[in-house]
N, C-alpha and C. Protein backbone atom coordinates (compact mmCIF):
# COMPACT_ATOMS: atom_id res chain seq x y z
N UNK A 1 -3.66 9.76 13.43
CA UNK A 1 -3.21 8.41 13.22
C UNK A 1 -3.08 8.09 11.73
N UNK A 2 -4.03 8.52 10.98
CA UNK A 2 -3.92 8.20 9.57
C UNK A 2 -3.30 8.87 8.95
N UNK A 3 -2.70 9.96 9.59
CA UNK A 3 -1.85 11.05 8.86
C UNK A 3 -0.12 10.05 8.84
N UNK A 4 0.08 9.72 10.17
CA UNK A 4 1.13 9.27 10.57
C UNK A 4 1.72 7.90 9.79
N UNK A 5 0.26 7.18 9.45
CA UNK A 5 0.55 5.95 8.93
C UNK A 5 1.19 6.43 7.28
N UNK A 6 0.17 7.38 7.21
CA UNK A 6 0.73 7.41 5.52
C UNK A 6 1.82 7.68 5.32
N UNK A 7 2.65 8.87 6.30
CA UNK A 7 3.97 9.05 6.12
C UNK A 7 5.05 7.99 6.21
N UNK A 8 4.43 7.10 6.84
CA UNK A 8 5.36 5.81 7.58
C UNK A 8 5.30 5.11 6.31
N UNK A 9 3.82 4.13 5.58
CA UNK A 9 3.91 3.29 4.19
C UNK A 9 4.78 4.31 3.45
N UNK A 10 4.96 5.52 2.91
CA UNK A 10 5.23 6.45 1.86
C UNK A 10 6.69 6.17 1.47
N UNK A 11 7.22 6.68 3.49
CA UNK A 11 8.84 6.82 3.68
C UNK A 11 9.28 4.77 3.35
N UNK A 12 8.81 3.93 3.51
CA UNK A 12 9.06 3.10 3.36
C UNK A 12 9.00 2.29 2.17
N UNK A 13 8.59 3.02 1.26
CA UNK A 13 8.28 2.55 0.40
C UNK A 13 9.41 3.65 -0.70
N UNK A 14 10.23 4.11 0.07
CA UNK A 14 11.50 5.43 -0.88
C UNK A 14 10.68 6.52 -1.36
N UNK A 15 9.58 6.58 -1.34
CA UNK A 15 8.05 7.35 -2.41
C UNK A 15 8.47 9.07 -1.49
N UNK A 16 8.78 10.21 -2.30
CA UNK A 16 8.88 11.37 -1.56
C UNK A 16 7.44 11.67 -2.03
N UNK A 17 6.85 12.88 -1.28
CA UNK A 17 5.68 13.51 -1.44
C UNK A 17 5.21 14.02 -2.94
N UNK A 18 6.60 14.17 -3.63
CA UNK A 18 5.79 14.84 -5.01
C UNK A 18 5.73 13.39 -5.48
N UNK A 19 6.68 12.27 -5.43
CA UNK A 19 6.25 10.82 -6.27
C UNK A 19 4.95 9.92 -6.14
N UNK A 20 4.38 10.39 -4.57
CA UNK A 20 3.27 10.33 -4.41
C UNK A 20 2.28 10.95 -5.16
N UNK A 21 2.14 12.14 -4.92
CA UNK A 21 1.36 12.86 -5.40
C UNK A 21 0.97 12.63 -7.07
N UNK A 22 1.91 12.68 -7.59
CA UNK A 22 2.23 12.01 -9.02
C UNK A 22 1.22 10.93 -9.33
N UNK A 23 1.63 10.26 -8.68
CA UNK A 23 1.27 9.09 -8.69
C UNK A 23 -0.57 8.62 -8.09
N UNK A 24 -0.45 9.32 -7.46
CA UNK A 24 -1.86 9.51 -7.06
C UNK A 24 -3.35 10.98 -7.58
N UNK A 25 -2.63 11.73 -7.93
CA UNK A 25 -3.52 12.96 -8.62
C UNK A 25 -3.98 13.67 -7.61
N UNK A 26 -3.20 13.40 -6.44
CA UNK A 26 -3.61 14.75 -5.32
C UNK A 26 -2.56 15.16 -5.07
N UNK A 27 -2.42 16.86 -4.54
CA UNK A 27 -1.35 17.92 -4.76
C UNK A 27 -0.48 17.01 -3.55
N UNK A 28 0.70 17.40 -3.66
CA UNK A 28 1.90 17.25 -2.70
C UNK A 28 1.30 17.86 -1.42
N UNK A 29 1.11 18.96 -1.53
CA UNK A 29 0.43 20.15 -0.47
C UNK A 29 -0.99 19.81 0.52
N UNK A 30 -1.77 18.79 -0.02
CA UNK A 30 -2.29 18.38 0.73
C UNK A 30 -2.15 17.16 0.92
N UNK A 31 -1.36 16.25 0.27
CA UNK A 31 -0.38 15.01 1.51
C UNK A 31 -0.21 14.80 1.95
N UNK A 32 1.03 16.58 2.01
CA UNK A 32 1.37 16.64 3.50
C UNK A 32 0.67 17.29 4.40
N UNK A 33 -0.22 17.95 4.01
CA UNK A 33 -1.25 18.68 4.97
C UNK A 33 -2.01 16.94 6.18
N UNK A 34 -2.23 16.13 5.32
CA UNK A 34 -3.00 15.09 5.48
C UNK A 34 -1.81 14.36 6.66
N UNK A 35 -0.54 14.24 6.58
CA UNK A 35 0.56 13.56 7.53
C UNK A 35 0.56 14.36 8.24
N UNK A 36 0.87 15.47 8.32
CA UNK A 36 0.73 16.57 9.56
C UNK A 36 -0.50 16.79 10.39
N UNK A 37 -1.62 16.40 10.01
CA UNK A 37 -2.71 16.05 10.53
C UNK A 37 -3.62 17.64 10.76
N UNK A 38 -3.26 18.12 9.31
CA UNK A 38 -3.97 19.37 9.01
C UNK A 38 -5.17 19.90 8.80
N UNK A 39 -5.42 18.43 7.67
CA UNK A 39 -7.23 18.26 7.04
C UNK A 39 -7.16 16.82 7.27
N UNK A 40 -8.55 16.39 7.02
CA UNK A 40 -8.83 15.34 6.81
C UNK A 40 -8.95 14.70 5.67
N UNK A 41 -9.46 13.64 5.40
CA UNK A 41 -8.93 12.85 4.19
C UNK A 41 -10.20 11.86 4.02
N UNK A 42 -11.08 12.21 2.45
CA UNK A 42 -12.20 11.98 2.23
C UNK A 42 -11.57 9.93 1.80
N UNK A 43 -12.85 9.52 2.09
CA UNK A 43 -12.89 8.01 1.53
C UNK A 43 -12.30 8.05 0.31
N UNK A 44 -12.34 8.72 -0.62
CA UNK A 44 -12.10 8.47 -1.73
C UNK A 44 -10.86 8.84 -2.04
N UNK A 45 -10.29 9.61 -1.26
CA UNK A 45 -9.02 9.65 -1.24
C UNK A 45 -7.99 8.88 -0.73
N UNK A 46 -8.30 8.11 0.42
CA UNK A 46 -8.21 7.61 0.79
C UNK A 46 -7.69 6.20 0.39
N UNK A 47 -8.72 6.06 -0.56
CA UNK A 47 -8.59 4.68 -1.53
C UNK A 47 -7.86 4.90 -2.30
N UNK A 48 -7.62 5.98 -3.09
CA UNK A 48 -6.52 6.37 -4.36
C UNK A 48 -5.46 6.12 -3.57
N UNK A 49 -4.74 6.76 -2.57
CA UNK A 49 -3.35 6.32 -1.62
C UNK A 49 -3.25 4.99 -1.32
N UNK A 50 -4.18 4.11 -0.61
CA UNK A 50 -4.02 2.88 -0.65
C UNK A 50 -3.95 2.07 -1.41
N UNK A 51 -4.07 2.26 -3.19
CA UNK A 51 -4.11 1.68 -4.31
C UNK A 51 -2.56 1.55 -4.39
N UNK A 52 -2.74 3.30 -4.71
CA UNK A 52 -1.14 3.74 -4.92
C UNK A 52 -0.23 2.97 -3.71
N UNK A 53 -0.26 2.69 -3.10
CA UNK A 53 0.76 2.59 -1.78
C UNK A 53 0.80 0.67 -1.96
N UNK A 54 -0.21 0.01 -2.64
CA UNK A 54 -0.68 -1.49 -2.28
C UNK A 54 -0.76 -1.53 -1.19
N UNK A 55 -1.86 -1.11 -0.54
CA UNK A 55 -1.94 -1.27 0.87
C UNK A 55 -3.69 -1.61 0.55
N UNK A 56 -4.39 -2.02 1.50
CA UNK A 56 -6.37 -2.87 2.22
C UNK A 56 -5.94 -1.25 2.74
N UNK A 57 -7.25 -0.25 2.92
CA UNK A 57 -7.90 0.92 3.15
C UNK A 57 -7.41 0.48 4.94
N UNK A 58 -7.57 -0.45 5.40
CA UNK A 58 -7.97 -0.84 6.40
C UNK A 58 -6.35 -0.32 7.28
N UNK A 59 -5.69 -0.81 6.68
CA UNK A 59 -4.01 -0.25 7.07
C UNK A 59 -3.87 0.61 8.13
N UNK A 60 -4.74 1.77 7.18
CA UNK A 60 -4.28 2.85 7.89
C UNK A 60 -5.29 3.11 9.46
N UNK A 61 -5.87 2.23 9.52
CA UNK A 61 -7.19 2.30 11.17
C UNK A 61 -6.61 1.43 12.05
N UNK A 62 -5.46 0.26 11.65
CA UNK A 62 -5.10 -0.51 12.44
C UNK A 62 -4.21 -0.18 14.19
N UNK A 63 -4.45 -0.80 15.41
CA UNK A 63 -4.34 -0.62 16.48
C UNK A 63 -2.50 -0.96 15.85
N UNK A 64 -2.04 0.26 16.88
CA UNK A 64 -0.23 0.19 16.86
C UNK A 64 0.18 0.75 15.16
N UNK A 65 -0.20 1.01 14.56
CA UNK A 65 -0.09 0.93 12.94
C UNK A 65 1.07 2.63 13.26
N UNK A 66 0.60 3.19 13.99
CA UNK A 66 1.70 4.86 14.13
C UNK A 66 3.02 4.63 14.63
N UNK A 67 3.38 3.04 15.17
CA UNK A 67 4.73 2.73 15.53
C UNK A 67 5.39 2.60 14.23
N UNK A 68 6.37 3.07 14.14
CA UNK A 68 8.00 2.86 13.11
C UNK A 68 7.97 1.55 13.72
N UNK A 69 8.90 0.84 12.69
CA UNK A 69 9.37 -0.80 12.46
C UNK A 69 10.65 -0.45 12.99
């Protein structure tokens, strides 16, 4: 679910994986590891993406949040 959300704020926001990454100080490679639902994704990382993204941490736990708009 939290993999899915991030790809969803990311793509909506025009942000490709390396502008992310950039932008946040974690590799592209585990981004997308993290949307594909490869590894998991420490609190603290967590918070750096939601900074980066302007998104509440909370975003990404919300009920329905994996539906496209």
């Amino acid at each position: 679910m939290v993999g899915k959300r991030l790809r969803q704020l990311r793509t909506q926001q025009g942000l490709s994986l390396r502008a992310l990454a950039q932008k946040s100080g974690l590799s592209r490679s585990f981004i997308c590891d993290v949307e594909h639902g490869k590894c998991g994704l420490s609190v603290a990382s967590l918070r750096v993406l939601a900074r980066v993204l302007g998104v509440d941490e909370g975003v990404f736990f919300e009920r329905g949040s994996d539906r496209t708009s």
